[in-house]
C-alpha atoms as a PDB file:
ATOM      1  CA  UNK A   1       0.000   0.000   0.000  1.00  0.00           C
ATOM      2  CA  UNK A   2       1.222   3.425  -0.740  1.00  0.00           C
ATOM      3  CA  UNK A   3       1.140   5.810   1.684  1.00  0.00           C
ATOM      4  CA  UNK A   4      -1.372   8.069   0.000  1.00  0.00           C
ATOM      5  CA  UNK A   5      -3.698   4.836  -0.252  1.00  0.00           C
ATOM      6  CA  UNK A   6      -2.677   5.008   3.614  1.00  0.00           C
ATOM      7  CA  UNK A   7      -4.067   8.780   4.301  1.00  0.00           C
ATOM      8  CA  UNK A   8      -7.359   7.928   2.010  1.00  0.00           C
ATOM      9  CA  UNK A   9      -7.834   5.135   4.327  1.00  0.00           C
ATOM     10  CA  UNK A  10      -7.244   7.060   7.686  1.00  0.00           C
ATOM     11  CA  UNK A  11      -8.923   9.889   6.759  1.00  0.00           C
ATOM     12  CA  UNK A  12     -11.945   8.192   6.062  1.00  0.00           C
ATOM     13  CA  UNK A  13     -12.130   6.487   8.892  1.00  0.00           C
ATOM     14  CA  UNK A  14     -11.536  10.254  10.909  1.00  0.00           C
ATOM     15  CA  UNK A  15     -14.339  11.206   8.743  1.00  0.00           C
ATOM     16  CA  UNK A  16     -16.607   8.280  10.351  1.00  0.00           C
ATOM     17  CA  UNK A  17     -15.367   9.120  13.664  1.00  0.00           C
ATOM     18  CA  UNK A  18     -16.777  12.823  13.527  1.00  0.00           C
ATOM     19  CA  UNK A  19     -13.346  14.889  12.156  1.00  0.00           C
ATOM     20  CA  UNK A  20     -14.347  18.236  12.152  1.00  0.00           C
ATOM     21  CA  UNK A  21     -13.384  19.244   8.806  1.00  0.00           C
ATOM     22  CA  UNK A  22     -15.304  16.534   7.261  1.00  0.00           C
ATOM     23  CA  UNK A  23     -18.592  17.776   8.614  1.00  0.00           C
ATOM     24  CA  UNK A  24     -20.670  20.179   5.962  1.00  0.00           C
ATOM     25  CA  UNK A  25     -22.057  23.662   7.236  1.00  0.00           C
ATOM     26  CA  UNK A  26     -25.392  23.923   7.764  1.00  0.00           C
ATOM     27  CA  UNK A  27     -28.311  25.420   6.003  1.00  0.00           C
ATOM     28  CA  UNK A  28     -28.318  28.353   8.345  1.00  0.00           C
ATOM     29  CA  UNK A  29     -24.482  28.977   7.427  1.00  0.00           C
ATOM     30  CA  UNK A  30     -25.066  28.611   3.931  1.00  0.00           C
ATOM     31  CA  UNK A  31     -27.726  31.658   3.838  1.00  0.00           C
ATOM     32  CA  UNK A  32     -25.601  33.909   6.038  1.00  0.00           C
ATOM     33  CA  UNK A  33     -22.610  33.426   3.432  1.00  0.00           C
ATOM     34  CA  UNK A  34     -24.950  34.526   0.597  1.00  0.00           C
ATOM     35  CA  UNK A  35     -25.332  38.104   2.389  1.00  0.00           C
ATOM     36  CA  UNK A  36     -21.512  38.159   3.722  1.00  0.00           C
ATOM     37  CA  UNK A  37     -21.592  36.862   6.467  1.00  0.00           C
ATOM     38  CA  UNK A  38     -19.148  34.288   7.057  1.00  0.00           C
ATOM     39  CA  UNK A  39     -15.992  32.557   8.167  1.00  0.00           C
ATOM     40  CA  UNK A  40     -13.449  30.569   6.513  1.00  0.00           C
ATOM     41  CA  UNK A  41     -10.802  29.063   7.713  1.00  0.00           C
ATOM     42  CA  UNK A  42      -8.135  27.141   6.352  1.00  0.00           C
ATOM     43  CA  UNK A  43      -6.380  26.453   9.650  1.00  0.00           C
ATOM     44  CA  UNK A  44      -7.908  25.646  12.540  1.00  0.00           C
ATOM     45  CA  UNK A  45      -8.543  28.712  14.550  1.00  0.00           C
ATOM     46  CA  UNK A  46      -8.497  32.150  12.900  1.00  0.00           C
ATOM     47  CA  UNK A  47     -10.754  32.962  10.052  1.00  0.00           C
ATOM     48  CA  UNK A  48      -9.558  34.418   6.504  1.00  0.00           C
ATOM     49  CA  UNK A  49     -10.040  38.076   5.935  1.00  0.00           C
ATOM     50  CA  UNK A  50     -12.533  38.535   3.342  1.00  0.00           C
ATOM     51  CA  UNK A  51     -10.508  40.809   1.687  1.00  0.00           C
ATOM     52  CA  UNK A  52      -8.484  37.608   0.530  1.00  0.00           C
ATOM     53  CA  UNK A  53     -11.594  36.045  -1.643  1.00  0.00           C
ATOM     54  CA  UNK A  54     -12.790  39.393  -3.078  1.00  0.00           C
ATOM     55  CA  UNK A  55     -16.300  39.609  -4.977  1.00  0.00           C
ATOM     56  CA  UNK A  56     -16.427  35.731  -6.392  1.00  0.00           C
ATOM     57  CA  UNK A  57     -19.696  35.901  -8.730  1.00  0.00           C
ATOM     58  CA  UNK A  58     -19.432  34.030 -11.253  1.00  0.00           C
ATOM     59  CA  UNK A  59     -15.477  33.246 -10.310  1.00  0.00           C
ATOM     60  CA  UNK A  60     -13.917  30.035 -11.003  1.00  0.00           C
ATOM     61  CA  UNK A  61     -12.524  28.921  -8.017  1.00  0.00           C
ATOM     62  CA  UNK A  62     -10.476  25.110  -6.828  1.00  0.00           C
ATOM     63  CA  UNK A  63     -10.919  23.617  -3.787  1.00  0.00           C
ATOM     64  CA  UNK A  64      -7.829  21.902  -3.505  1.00  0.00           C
ATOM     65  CA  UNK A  65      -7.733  18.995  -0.963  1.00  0.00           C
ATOM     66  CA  UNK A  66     -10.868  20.981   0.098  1.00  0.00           C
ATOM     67  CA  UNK A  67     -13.535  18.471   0.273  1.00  0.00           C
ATOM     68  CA  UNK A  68     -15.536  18.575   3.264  1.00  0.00           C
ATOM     69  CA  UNK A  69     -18.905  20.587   2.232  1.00  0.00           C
ATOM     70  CA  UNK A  70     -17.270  23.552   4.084  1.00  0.00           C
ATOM     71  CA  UNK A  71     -15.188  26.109   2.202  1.00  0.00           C
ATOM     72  CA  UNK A  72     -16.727  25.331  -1.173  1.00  0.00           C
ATOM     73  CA  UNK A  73     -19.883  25.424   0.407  1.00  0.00           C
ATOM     74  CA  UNK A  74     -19.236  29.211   1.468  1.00  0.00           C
ATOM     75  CA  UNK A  75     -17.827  30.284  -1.973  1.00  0.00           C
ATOM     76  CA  UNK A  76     -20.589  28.381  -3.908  1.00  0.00           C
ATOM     77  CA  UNK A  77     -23.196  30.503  -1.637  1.00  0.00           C
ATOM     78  CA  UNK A  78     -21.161  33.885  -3.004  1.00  0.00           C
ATOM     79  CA  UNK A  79     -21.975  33.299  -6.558  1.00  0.00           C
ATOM     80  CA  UNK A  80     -18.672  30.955  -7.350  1.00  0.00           C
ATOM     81  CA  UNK A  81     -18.220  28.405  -9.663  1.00  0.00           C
ATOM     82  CA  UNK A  82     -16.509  25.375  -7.529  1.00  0.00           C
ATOM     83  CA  UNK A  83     -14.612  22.884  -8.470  1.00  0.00           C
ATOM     84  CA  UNK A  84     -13.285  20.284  -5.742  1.00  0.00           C
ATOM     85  CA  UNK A  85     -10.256  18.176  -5.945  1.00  0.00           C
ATOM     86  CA  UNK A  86      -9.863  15.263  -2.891  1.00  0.00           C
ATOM     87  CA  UNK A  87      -8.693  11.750  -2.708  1.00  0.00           C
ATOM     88  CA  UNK A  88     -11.679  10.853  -0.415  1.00  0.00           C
ATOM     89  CA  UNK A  89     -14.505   9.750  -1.465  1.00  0.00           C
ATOM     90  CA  UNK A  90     -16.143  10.627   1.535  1.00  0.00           C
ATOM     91  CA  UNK A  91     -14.799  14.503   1.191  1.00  0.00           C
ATOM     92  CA  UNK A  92     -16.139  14.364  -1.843  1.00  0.00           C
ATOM     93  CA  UNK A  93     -19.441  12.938  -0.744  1.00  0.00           C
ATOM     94  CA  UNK A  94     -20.018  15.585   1.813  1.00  0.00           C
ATOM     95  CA  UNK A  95     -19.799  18.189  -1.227  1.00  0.00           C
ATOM     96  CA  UNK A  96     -21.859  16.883  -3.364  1.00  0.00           C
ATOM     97  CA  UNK A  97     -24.661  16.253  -0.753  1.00  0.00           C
ATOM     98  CA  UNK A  98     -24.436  19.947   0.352  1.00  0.00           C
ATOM     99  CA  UNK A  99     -25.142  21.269  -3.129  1.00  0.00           C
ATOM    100  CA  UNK A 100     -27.873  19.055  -3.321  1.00  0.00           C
ATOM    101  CA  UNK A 101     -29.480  20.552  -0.584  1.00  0.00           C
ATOM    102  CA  UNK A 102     -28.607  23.520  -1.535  1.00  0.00           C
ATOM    103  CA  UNK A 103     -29.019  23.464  -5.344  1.00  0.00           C
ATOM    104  CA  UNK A 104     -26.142  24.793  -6.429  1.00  0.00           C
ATOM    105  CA  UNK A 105     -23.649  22.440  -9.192  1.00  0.00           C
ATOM    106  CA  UNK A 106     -19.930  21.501  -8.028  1.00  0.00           C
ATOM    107  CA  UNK A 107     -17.384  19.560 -10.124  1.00  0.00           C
ATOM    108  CA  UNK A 108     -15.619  16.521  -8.086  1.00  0.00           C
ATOM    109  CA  UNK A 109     -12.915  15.566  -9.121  1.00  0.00           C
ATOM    110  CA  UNK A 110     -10.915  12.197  -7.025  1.00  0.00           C
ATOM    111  CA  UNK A 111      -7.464  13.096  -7.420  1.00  0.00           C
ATOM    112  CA  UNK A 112      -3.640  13.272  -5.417  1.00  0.00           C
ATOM    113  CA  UNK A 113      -2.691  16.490  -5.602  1.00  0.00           C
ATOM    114  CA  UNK A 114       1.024  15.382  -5.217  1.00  0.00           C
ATOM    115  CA  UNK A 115       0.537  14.294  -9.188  1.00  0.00           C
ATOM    116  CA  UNK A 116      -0.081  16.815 -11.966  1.00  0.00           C
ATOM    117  CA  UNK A 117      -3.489  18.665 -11.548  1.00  0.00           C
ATOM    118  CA  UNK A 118      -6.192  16.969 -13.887  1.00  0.00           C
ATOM    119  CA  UNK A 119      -7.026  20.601 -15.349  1.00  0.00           C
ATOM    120  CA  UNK A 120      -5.708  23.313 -17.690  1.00  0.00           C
ATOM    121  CA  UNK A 121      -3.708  25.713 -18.040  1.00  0.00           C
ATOM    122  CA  UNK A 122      -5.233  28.650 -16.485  1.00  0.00           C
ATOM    123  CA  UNK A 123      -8.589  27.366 -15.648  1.00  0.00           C
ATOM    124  CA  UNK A 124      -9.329  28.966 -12.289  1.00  0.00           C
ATOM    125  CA  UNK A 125      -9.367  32.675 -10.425  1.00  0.00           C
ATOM    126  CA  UNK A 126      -8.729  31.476  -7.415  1.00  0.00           C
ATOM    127  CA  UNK A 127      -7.148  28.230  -5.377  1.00  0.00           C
ATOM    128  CA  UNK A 128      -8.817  27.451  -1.485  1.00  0.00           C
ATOM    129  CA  UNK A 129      -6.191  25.167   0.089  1.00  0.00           C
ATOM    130  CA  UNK A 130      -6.854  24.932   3.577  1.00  0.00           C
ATOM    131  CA  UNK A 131      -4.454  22.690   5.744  1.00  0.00           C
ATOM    132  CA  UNK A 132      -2.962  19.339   3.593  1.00  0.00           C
ATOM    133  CA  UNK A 133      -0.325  19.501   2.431  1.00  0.00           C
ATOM    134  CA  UNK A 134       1.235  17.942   5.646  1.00  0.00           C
ATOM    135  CA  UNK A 135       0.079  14.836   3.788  1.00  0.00           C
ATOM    136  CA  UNK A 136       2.582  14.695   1.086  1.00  0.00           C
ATOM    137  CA  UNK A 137       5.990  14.672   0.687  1.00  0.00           C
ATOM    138  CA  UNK A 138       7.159  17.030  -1.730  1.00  0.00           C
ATOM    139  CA  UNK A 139       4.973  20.448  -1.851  1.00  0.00           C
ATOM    140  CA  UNK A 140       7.239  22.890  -4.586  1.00  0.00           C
ATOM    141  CA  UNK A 141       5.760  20.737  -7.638  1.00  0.00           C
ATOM    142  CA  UNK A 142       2.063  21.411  -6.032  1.00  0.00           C
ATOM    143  CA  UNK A 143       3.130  24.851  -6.408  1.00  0.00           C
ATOM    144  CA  UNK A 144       4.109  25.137  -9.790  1.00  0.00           C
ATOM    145  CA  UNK A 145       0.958  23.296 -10.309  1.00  0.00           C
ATOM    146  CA  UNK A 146      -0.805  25.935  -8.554  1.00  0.00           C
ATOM    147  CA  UNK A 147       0.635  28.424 -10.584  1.00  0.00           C
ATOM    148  CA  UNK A 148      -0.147  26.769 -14.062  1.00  0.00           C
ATOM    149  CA  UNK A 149      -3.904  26.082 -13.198  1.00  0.00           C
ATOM    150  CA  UNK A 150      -4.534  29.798 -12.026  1.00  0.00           C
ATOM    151  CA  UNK A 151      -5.472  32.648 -14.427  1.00  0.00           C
ATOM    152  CA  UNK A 152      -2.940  35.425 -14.873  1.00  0.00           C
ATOM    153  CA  UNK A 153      -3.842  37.457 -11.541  1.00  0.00           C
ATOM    154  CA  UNK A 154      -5.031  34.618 -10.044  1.00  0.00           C
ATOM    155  CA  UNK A 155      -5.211  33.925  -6.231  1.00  0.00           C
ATOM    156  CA  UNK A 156      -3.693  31.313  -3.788  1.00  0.00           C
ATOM    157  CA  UNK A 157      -4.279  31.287  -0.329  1.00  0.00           C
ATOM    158  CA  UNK A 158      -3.439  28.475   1.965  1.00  0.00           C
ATOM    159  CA  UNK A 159      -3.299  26.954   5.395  1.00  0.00           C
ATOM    160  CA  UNK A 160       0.429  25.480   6.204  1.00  0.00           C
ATOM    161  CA  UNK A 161       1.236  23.532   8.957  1.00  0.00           C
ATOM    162  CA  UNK A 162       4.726  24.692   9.805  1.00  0.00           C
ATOM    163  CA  UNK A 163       6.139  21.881  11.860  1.00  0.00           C
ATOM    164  CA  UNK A 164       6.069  22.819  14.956  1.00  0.00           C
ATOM    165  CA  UNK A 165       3.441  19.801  15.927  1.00  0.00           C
ATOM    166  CA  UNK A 166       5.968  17.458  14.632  1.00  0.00           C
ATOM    167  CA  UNK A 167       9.084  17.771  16.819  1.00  0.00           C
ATOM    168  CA  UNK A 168       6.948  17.665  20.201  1.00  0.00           C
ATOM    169  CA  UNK A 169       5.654  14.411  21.894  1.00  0.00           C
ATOM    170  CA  UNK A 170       1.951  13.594  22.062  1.00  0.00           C
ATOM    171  CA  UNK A 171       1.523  15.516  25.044  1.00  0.00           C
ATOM    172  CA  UNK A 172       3.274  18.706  23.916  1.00  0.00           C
ATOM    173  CA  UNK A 173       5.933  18.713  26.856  1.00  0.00           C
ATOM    174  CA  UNK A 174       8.971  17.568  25.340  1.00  0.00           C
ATOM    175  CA  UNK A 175      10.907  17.747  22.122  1.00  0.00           C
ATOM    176  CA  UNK A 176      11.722  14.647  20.737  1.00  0.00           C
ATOM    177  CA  UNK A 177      12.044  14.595  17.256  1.00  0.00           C
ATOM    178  CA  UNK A 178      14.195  16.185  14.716  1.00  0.00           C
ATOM    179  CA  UNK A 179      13.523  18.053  11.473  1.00  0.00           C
ATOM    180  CA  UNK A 180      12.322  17.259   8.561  1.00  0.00           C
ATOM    181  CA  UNK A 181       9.511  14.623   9.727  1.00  0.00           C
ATOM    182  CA  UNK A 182       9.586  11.993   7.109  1.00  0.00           C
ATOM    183  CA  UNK A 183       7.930   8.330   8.550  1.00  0.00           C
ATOM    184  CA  UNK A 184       8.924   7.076   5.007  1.00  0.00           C
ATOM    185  CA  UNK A 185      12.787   7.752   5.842  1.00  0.00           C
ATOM    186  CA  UNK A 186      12.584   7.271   9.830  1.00  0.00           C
ATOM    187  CA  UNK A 187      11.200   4.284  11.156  1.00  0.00           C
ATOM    188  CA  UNK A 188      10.895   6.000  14.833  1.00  0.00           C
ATOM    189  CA  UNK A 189       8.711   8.609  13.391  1.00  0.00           C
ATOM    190  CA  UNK A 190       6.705   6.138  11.596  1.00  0.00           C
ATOM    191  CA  UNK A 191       6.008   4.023  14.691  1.00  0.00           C
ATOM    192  CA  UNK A 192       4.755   7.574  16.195  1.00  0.00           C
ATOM    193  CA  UNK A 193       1.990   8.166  13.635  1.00  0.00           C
ATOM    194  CA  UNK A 194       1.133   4.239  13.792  1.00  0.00           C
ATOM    195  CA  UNK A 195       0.482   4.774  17.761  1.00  0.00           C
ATOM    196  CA  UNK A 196      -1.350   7.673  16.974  1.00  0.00           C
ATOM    197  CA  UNK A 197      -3.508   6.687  14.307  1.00  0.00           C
ATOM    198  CA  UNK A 198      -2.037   9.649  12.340  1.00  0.00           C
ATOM    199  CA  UNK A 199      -1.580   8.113   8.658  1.00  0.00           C
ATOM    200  CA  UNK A 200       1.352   9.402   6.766  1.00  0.00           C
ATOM    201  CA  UNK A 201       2.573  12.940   7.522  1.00  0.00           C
ATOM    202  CA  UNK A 202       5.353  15.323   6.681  1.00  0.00           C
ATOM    203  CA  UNK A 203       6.805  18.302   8.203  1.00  0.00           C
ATOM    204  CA  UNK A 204       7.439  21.083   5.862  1.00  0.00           C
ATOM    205  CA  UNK A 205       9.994  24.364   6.391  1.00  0.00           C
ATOM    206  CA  UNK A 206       9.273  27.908   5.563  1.00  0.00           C
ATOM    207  CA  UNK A 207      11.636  27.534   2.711  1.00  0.00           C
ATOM    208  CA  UNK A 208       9.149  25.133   1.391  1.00  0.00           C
ATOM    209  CA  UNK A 209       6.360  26.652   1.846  1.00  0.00           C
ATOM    210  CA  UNK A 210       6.648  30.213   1.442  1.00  0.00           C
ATOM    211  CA  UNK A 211       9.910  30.204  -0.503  1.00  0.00           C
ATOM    212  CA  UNK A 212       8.479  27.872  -2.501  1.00  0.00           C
ATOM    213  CA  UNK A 213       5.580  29.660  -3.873  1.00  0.00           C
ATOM    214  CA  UNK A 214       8.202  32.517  -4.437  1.00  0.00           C
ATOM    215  CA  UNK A 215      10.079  30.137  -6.769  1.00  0.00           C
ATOM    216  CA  UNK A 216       7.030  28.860  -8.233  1.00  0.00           C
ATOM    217  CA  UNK A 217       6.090  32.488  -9.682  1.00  0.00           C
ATOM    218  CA  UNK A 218       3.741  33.724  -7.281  1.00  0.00           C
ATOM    219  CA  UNK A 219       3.947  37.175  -5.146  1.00  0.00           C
ATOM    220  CA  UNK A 220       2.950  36.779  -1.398  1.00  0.00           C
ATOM    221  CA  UNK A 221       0.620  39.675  -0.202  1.00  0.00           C
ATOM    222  CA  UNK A 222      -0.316  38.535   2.776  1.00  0.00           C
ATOM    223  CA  UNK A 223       0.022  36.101   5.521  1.00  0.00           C
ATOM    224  CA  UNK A 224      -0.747  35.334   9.486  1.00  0.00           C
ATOM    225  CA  UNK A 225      -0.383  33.254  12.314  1.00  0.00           C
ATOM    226  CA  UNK A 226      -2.422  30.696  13.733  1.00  0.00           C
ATOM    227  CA  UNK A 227      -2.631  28.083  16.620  1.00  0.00           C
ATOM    228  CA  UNK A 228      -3.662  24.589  17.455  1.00  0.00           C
ATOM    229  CA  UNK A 229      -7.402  24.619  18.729  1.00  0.00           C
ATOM    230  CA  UNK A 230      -6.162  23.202  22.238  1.00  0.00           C
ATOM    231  CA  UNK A 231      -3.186  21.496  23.773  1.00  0.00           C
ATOM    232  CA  UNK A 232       0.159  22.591  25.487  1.00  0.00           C
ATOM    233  CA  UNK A 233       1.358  24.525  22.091  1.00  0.00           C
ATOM    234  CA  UNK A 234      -1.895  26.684  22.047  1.00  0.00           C
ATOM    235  CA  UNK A 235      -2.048  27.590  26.217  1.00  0.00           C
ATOM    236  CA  UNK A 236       1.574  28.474  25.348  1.00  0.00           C
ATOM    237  CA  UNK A 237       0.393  30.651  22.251  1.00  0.00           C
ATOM    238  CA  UNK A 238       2.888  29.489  20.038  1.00  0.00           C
ATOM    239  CA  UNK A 239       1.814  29.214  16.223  1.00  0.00           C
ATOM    240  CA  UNK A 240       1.651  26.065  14.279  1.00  0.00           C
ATOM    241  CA  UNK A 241       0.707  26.999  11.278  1.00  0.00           C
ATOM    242  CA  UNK A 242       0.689  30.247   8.690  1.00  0.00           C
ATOM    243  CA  UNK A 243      -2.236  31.277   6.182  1.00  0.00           C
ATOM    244  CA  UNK A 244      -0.894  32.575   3.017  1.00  0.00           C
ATOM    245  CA  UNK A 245      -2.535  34.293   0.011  1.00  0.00           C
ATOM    246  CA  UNK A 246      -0.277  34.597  -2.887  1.00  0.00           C
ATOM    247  CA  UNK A 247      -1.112  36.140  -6.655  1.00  0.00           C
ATOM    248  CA  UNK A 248      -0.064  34.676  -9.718  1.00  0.00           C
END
């Protein structure tokens, strides 16, 4: 089995189990987006400006790894046109049920975003990629990716996990593990995830991720902090992740 067989597989089973960001908004949240009133996030505590989507009637925007019925759900309810890339079926699932209720059409599209995108060259306005990447190995090609798929002008904005989750132990007290995280190279840090049913995850640096959508063409205009939602990290208040929005 390959270890993005793996993920499918554990996040599906998270997904059965109640995850949070496989659970569609509701009704009530999907009328409050159509008047402006919302929030997205795309890590786990601190909501997007709205400054960062802009007026998105009639935009073409990819939800990339974004399955869940929750931040395609919001941009669908602002006039978008969504497409939503995911490798699990059940992400997918909880999309298309949402815009059933809702009436609104989505393309699905069951994909690994660490391959080529299954789309054209600059087929989208805007790219919604809240927190996965964590999930596979090698995140400059996703950039490039990124960059070929969006419209001259087009938008990026994404949740990063920045690592610090990986080099603490499970109860946030003591550092045990070195950088990069890589259970497909380190055997100890694969045993870790096995114990804690966490599938196959990688730490990523800054380089990576913010460098890298520098050297994949883009121009970063904004970006902020964010936290876990509980644990040792977050009563310490030190950030685990970064929310980026780029321009192509």
């Amino acid at each position: 089995m390959g270890y993005q067989e793996k993920n499918i597989q554990t996040i599906e089973r998270w997904i059965e189990e109640g995850w949070r960001w496989g659970i569609p908004i509701d009704h009530t949240t999907f009328e409050r987006a159509k008047d402006g009133d919302f929030e997205m996030l795309l890590t786990p505590t601190r909501p997007i400006p709205h400054t960062w989507l802009g007026d998105l009637q009639g935009k073409r925007v990819l939800g990339l790894a974004a399955g869940g019925g929750q931040q395609m759900a919001l941009c669908a309810a602002m006039g978008a046109k969504c497409t939503v890339l995911d490798y699990s079926a059940k992400q997918l699932e909880a999309d298309a049920s949402i815009a059933k209720r809702e009436g609104y059409e989505i393309t699905l599209v069951q994909a690994d975003m660490s391959k080529p995108l299954p789309f054209e060259d600059e087929s989208f306005d805007l790219i919604i990629h809240p927190v996965s990447n964590c999930y596979i190995e090698e995140v400059l090609p996703l950039w490039k990716e990124c960059r070929r798929v969006l419209k001259p002008g087009g938008r990026l904005l994404s949740g990063l996990d920045i690592g610090t989750n990986y080099i603490v132990d499970e109860n946030e007290e003591r550092v045990i593990n070195h950088l990069p995280f890589n259970p497909l190279r380190d055997v100890e840090q694969a045993a870790q995830l096995e114990q804690q049913d966490g599938g196959i995850q990688f730490s990523h640096t800054i380089d990576e991720q913010l460098r890298g959508q520098l050297q994949a063409g883009f121009i970063l205009i904004d970006l902020f902090e964010d936290y876990n939602e509980e644990g040792r990290l977050a009563e310490l208040h030190i950030p685990s992740f970064v929310a980026t929005y780029a321009k192509k």
